[in-house]
PDB file of N, CA and C in Angstrom:
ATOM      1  N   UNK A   1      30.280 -20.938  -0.562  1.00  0.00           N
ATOM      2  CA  UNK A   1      29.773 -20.060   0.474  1.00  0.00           C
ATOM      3  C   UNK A   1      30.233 -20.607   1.825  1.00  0.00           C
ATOM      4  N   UNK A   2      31.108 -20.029   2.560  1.00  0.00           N
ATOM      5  CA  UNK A   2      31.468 -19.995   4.017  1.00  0.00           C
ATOM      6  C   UNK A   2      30.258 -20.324   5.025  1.00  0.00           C
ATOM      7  N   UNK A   3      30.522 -21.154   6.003  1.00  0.00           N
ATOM      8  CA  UNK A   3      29.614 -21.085   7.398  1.00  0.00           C
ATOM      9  C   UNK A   3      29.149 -20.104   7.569  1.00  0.00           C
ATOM     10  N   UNK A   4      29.841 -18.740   7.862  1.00  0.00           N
ATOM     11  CA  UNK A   4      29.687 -18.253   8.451  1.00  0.00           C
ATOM     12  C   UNK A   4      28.375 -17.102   7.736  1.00  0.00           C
ATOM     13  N   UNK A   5      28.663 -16.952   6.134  1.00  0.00           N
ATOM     14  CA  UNK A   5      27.627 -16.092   5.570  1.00  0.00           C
ATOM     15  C   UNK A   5      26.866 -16.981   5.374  1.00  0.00           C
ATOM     16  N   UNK A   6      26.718 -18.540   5.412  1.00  0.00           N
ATOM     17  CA  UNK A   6      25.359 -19.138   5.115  1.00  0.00           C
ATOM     18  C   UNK A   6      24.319 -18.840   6.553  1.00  0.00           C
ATOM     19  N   UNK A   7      25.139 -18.863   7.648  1.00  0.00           N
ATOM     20  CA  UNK A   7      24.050 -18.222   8.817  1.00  0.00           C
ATOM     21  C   UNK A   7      23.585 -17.038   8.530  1.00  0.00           C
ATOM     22  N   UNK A   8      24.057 -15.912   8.020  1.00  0.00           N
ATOM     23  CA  UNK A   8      24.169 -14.456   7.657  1.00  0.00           C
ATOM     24  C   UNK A   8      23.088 -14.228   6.735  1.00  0.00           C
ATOM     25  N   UNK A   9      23.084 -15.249   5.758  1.00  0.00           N
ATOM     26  CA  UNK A   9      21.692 -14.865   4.928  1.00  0.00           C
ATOM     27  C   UNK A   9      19.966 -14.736   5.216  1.00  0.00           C
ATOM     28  N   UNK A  10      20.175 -15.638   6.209  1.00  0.00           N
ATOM     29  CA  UNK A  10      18.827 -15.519   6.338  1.00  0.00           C
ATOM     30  C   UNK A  10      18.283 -14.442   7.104  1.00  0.00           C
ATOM     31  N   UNK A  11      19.113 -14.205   7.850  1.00  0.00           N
ATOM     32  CA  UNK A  11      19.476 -13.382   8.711  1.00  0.00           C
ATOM     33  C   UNK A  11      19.013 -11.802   7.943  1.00  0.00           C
ATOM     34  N   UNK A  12      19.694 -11.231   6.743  1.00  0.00           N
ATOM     35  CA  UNK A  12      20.140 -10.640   5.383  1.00  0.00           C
ATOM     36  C   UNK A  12      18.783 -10.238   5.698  1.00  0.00           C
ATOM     37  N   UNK A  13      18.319 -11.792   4.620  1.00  0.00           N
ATOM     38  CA  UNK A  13      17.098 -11.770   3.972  1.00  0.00           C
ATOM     39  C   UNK A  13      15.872 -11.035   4.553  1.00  0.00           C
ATOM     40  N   UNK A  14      15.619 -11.449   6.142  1.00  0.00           N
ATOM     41  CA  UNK A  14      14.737 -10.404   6.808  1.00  0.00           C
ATOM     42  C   UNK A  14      14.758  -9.710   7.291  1.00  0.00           C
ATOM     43  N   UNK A  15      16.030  -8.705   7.753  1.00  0.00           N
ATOM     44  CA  UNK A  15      16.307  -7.787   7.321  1.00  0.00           C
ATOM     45  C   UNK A  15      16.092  -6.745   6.168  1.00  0.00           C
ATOM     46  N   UNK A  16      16.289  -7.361   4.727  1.00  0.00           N
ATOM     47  CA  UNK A  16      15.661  -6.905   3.860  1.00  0.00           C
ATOM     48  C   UNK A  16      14.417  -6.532   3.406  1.00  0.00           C
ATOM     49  N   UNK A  17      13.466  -7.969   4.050  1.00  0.00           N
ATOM     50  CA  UNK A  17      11.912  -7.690   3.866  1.00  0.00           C
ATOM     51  C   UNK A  17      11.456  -6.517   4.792  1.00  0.00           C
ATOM     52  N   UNK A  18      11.874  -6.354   6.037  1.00  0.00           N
ATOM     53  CA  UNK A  18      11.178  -5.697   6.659  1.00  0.00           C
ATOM     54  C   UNK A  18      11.821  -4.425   6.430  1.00  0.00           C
ATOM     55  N   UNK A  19      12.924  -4.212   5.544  1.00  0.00           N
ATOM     56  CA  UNK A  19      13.138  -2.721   5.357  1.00  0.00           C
ATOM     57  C   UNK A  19      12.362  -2.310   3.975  1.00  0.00           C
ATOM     58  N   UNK A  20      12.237  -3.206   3.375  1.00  0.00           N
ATOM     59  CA  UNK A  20      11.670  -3.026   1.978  1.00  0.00           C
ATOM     60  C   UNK A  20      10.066  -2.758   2.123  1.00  0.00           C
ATOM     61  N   UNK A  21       9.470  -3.305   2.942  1.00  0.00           N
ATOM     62  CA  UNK A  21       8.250  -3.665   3.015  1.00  0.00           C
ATOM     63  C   UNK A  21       7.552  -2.138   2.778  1.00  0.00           C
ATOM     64  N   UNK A  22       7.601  -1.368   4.098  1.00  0.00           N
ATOM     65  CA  UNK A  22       7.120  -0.202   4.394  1.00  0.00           C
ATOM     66  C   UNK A  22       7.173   0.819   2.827  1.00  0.00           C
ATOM     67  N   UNK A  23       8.479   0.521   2.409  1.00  0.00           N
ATOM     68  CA  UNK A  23       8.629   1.202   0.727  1.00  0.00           C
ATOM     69  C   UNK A  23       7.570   0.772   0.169  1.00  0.00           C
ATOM     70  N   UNK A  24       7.208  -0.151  -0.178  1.00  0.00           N
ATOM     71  CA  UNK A  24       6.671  -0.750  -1.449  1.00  0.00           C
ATOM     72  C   UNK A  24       5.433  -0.754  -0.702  1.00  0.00           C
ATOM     73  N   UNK A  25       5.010  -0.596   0.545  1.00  0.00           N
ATOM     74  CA  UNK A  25       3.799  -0.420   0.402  1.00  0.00           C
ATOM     75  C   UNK A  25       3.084   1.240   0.197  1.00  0.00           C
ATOM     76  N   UNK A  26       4.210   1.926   0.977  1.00  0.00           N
ATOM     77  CA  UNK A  26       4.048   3.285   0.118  1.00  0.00           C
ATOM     78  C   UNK A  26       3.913   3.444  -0.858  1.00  0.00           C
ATOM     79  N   UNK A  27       4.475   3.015  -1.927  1.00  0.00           N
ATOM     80  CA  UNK A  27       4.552   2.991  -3.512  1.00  0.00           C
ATOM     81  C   UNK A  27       3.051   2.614  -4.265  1.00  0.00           C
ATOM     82  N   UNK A  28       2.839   1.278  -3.190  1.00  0.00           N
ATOM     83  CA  UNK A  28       1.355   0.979  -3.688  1.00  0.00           C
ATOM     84  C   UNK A  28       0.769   1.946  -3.885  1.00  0.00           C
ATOM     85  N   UNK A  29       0.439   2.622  -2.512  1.00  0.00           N
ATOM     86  CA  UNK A  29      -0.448   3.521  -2.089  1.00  0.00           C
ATOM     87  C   UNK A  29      -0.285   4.695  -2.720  1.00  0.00           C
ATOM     88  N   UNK A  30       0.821   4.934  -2.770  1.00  0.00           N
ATOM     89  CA  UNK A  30       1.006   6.515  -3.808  1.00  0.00           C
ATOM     90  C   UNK A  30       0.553   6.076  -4.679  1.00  0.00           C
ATOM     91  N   UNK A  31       0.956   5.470  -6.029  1.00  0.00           N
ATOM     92  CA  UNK A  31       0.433   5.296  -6.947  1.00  0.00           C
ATOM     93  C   UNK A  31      -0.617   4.641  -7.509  1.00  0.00           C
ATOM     94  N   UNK A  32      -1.349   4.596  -6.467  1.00  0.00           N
ATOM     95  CA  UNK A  32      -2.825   3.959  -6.424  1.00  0.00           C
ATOM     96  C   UNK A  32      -2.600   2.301  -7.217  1.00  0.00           C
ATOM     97  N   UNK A  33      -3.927   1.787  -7.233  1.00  0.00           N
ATOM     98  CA  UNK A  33      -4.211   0.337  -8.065  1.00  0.00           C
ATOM     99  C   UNK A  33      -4.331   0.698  -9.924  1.00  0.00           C
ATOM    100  N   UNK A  34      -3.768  -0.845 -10.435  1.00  0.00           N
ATOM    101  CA  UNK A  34      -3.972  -0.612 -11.786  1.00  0.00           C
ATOM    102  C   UNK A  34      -5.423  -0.379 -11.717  1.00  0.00           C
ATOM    103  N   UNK A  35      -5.787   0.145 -13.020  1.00  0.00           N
ATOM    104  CA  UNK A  35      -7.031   0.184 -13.825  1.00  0.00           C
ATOM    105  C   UNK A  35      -7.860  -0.867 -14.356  1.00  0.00           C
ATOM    106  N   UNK A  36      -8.722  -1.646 -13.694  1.00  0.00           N
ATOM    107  CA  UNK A  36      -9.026  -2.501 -14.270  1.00  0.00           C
ATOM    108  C   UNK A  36     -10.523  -2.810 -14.886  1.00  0.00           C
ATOM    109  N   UNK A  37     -11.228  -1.684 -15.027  1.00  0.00           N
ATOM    110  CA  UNK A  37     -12.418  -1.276 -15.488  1.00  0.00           C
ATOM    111  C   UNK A  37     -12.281  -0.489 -16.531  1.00  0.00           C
ATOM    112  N   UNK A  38     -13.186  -0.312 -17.151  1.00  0.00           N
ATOM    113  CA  UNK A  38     -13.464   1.031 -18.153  1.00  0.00           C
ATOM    114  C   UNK A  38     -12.575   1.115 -19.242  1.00  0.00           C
ATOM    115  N   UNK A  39     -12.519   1.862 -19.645  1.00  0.00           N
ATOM    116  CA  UNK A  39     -11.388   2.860 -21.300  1.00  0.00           C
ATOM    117  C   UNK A  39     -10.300   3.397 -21.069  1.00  0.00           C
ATOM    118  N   UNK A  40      -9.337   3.087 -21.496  1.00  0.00           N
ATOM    119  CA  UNK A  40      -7.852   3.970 -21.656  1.00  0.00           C
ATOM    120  C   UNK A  40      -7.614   4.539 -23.054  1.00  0.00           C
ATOM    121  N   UNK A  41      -7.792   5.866 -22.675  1.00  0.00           N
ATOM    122  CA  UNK A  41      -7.412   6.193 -24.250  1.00  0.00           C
ATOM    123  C   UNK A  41      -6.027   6.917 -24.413  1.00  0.00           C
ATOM    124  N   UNK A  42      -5.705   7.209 -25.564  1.00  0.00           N
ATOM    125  CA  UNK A  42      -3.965   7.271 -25.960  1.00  0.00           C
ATOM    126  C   UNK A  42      -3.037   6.387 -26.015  1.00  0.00           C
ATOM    127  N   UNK A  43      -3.053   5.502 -26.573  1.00  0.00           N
ATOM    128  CA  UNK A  43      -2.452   4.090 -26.548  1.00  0.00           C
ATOM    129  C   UNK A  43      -2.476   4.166 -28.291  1.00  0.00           C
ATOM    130  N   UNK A  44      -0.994   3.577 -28.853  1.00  0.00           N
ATOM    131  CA  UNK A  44      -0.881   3.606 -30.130  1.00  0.00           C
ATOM    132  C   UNK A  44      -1.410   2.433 -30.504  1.00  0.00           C
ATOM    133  N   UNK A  45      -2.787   2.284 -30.680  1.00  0.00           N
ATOM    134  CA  UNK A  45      -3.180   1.064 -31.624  1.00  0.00           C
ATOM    135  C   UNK A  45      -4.144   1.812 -32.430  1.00  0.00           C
ATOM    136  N   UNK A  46      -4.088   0.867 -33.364  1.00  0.00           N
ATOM    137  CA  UNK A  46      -4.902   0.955 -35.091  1.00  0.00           C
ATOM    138  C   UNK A  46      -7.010   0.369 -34.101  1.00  0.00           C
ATOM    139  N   UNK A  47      -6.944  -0.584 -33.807  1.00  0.00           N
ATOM    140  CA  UNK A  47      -8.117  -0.912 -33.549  1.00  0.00           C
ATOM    141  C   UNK A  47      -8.563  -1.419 -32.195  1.00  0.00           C
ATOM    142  N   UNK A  48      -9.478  -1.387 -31.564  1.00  0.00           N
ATOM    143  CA  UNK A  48     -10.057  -1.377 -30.105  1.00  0.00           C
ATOM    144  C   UNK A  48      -9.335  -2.773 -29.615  1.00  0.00           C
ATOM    145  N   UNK A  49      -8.650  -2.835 -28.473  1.00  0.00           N
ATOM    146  CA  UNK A  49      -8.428  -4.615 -27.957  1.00  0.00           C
ATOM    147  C   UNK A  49      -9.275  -4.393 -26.313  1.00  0.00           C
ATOM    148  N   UNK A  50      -9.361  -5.561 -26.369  1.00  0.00           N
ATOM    149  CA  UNK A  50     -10.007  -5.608 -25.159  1.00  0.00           C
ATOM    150  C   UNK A  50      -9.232  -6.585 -24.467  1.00  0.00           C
ATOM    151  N   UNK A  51      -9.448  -6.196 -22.809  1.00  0.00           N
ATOM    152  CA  UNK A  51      -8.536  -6.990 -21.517  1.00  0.00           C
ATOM    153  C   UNK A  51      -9.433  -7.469 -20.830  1.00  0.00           C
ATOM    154  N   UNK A  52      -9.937  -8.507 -20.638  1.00  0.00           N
ATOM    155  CA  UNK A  52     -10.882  -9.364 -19.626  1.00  0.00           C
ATOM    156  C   UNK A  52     -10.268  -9.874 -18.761  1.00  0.00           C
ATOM    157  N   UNK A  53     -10.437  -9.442 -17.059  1.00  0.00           N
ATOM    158  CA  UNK A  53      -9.888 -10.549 -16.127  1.00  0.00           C
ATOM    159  C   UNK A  53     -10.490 -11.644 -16.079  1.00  0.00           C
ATOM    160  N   UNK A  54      -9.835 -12.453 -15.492  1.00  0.00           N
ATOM    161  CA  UNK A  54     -10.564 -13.914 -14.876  1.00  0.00           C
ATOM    162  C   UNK A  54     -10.642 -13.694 -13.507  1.00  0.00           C
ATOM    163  N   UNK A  55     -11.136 -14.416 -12.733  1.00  0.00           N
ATOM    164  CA  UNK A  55     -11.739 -14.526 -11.408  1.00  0.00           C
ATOM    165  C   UNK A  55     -10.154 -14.371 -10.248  1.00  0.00           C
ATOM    166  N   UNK A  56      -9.413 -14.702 -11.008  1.00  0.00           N
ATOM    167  CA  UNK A  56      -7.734 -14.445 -10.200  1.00  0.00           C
ATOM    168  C   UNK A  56      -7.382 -13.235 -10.828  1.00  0.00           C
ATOM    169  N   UNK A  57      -7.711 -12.275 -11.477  1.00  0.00           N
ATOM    170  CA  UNK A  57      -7.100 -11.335 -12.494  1.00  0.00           C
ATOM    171  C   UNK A  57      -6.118 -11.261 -13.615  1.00  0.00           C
ATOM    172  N   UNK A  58      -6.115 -12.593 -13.851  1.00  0.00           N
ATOM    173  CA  UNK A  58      -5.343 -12.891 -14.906  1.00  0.00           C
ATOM    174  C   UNK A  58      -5.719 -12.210 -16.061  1.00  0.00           C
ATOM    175  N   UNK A  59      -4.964 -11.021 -16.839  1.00  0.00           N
ATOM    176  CA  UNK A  59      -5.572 -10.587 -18.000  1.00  0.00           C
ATOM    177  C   UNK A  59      -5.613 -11.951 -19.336  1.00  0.00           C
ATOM    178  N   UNK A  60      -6.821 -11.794 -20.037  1.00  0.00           N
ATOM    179  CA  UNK A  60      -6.359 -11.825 -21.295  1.00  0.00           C
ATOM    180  C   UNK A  60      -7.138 -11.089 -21.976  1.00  0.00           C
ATOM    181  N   UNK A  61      -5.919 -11.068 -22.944  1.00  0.00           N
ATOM    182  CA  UNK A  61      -6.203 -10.018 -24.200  1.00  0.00           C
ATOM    183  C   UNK A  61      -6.973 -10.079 -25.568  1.00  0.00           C
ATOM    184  N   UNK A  62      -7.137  -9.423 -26.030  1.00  0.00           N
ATOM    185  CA  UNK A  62      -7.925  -9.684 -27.595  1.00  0.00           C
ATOM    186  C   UNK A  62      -8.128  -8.835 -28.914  1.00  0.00           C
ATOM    187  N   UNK A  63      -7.398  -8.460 -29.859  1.00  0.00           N
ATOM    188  CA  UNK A  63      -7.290  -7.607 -30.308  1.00  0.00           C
ATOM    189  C   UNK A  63      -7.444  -8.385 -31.831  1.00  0.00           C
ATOM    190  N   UNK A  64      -7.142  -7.401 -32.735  1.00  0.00           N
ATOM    191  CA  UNK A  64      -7.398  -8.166 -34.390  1.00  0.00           C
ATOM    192  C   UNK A  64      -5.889  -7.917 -34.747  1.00  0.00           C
ATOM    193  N   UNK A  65      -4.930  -7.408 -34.502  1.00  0.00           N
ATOM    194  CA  UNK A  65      -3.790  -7.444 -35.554  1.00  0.00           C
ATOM    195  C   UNK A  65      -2.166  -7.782 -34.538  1.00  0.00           C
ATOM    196  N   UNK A  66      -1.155  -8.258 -34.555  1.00  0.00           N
ATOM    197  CA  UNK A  66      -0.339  -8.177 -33.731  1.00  0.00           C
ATOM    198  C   UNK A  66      -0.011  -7.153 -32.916  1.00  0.00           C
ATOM    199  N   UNK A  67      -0.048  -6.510 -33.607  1.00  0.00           N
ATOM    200  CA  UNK A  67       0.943  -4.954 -33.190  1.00  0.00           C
ATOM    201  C   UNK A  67       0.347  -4.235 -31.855  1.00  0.00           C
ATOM    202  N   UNK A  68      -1.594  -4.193 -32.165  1.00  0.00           N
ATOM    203  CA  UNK A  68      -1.839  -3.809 -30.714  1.00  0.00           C
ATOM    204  C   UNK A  68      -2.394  -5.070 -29.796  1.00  0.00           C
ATOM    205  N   UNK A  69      -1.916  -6.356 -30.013  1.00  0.00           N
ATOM    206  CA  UNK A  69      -1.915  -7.213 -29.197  1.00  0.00           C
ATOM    207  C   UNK A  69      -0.747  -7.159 -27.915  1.00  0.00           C
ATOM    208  N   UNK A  70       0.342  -6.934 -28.859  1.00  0.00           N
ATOM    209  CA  UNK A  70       1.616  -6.690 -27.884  1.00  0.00           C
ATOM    210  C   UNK A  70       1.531  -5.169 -27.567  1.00  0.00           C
ATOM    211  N   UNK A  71       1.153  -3.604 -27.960  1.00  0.00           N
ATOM    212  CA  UNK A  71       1.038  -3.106 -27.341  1.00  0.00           C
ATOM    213  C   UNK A  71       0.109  -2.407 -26.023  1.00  0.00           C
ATOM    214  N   UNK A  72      -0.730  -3.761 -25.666  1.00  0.00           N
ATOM    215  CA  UNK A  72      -2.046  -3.906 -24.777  1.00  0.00           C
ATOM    216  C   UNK A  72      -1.126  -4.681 -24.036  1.00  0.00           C
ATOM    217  N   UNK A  73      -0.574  -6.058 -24.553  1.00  0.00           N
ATOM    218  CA  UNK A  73       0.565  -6.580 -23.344  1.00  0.00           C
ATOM    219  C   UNK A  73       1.511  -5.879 -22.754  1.00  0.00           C
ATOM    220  N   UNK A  74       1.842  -5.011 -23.207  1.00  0.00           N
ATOM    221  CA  UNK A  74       3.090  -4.011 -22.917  1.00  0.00           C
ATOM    222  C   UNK A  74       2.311  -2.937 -21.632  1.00  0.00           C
ATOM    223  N   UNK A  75       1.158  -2.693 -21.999  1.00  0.00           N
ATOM    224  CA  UNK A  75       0.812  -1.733 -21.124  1.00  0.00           C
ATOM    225  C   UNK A  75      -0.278  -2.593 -20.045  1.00  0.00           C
ATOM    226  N   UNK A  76      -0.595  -3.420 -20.297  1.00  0.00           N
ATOM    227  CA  UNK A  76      -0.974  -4.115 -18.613  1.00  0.00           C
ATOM    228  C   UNK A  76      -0.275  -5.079 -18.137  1.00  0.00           C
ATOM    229  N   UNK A  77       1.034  -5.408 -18.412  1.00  0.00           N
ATOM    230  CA  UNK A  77       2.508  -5.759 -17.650  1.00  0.00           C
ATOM    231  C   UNK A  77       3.330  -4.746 -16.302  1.00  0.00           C
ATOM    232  N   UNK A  78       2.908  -3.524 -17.572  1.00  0.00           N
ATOM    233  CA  UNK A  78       3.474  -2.126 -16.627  1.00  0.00           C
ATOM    234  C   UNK A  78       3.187  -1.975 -15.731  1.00  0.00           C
ATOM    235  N   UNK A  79       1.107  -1.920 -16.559  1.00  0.00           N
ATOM    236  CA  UNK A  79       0.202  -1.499 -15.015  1.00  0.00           C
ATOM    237  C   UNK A  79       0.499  -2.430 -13.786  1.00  0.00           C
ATOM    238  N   UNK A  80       0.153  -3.512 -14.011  1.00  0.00           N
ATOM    239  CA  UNK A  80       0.380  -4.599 -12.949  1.00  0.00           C
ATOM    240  C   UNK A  80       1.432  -4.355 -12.246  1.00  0.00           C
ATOM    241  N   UNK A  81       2.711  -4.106 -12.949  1.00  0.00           N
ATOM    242  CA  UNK A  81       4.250  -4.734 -12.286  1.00  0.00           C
ATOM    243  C   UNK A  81       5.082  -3.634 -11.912  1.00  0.00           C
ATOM    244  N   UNK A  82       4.673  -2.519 -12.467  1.00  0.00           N
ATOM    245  CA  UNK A  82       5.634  -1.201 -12.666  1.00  0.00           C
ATOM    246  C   UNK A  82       6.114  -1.004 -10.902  1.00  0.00           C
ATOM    247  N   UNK A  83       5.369  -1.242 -10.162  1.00  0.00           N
ATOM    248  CA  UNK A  83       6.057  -1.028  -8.289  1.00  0.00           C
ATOM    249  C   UNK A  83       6.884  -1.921  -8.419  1.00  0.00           C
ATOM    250  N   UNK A  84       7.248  -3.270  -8.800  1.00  0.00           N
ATOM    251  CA  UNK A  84       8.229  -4.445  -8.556  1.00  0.00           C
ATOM    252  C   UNK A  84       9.122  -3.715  -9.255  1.00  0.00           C
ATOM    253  N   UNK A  85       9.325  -3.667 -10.705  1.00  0.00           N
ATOM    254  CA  UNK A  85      10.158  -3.245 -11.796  1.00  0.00           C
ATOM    255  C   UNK A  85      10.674  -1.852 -10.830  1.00  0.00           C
ATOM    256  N   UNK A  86      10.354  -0.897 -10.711  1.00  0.00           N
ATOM    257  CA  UNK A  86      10.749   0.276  -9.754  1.00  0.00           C
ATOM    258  C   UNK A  86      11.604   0.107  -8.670  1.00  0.00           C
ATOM    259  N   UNK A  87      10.708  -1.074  -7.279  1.00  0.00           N
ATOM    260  CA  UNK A  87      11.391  -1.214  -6.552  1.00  0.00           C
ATOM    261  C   UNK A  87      12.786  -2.105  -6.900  1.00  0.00           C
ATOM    262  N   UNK A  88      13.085  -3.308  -7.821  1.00  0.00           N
ATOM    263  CA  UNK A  88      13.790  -3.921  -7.866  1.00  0.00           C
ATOM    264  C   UNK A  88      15.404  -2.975  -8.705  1.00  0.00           C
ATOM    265  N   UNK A  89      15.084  -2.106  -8.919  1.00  0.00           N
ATOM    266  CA  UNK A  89      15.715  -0.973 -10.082  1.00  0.00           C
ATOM    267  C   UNK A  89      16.447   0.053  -9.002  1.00  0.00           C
ATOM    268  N   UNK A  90      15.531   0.130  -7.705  1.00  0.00           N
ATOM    269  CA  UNK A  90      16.122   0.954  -7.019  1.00  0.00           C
ATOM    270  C   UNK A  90      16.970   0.408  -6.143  1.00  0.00           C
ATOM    271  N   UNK A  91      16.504  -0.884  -5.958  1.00  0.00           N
ATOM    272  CA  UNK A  91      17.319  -2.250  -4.827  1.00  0.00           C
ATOM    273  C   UNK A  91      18.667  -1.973  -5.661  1.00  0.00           C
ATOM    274  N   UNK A  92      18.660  -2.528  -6.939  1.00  0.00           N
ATOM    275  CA  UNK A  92      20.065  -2.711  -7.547  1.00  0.00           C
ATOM    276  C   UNK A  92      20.730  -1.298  -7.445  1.00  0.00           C
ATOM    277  N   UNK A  93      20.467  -0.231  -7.462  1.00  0.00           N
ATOM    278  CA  UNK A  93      21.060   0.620  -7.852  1.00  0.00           C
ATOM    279  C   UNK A  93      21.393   1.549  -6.714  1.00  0.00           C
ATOM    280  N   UNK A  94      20.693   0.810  -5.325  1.00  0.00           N
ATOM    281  CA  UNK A  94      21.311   1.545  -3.709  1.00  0.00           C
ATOM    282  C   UNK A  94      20.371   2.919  -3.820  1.00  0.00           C
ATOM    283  N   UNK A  95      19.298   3.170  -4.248  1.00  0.00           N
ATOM    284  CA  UNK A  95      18.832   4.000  -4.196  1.00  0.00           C
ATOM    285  C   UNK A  95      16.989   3.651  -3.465  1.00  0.00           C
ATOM    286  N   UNK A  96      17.076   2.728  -2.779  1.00  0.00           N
ATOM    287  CA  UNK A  96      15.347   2.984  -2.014  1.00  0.00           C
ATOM    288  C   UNK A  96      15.602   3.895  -1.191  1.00  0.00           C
ATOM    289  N   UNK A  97      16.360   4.449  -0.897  1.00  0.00           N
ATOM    290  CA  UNK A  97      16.037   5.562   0.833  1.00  0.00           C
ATOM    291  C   UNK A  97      15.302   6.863  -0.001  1.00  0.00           C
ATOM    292  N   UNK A  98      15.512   7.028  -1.680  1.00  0.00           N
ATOM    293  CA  UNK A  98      14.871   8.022  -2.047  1.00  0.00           C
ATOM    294  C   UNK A  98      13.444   7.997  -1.822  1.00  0.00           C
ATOM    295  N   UNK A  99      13.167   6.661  -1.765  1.00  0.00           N
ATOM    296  CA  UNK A  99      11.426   6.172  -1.450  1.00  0.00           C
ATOM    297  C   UNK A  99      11.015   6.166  -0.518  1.00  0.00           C
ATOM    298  N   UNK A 100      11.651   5.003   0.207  1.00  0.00           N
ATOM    299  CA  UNK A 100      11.618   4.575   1.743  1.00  0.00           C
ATOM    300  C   UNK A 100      11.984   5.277   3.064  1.00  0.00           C
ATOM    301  N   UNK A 101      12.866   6.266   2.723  1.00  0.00           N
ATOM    302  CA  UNK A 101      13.366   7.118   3.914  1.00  0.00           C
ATOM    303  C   UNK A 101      14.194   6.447   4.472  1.00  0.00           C
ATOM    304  N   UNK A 102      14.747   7.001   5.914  1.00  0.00           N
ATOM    305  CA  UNK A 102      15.894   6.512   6.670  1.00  0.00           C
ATOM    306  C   UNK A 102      15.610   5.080   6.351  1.00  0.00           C
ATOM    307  N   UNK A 103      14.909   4.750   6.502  1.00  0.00           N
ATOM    308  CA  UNK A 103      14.421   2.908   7.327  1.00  0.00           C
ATOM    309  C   UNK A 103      15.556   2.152   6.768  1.00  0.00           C
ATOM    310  N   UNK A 104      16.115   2.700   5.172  1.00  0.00           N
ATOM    311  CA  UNK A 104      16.282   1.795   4.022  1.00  0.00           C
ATOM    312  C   UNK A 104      17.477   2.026   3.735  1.00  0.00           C
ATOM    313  N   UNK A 105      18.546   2.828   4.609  1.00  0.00           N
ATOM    314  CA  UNK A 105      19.660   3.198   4.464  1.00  0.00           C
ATOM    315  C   UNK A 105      20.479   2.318   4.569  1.00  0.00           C
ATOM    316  N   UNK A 106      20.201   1.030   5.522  1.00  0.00           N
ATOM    317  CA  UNK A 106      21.779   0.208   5.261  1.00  0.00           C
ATOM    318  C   UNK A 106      21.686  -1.196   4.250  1.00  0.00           C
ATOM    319  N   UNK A 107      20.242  -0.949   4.055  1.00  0.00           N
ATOM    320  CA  UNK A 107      19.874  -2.063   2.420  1.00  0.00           C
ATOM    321  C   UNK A 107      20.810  -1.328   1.379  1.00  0.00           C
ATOM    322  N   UNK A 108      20.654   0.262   0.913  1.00  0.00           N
ATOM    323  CA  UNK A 108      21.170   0.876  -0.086  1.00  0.00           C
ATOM    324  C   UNK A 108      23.122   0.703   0.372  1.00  0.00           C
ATOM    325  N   UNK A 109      23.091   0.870   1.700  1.00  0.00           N
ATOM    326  CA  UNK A 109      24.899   0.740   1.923  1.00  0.00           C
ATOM    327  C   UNK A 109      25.154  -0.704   1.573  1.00  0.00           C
ATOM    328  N   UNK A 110      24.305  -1.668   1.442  1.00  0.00           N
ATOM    329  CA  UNK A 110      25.219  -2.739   1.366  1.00  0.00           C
ATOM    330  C   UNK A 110      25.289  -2.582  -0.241  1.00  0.00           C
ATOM    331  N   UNK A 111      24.546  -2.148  -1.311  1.00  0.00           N
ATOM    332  CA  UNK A 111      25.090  -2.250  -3.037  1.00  0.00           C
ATOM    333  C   UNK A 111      26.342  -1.313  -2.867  1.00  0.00           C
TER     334      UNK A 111
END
């Protein structure tokens, strides 16, 4: 890496946050907070699992057979992460201005 882009990155970098920011907090907000109370029903499992936070929200899980152990992990990974996974999907692919609006146009020109 050259002098000249090692000054450039950091530079980059906040640039980036503060174009990204305003997105992803829209995103929050549109798509509201995970679920972290009550019943979800329609979920392919055989028998009831249950998700207990801890005092940081760390899930854990509890179920009787593998299958809907990992498909309870599968679906409060999503819940949790699905804005990162989204935004990071749209970073790579030059497409936040569909989210973000103008703000985010020369993040998407530089992919």
């Amino acid at each position: 890496m050259g002098p000249t882009l090692k000054r450039f990155c950091p530079l980059l970098l906040i640039l980036m946050t503060a174009l990204l920011l305003p997105g992803c907090t829209s995103l929050a907000l549109e798509k509201g907070y995970p679920q972290h109370g009550g019943e979800i029903q329609g979920l392919p499992v055989e028998r009831s699992v249950e998700v207990l936070r801890d005092s940081w929200g760390i899930p854990h899980l509890y179920a009787e057979n593998v299958h809907d152990l990992l498909v309870a992990q599968g679906f409060v990974h999503a819940q949790d992460r699905l804005w990162q996974m989204e935004m990071s999907r749209r970073l790579a692919q030059g497409r936040l201005s569909e989210l973000a609006g103008e703000k985010t146009l020369m993040v998407d020109a530089l992919v």
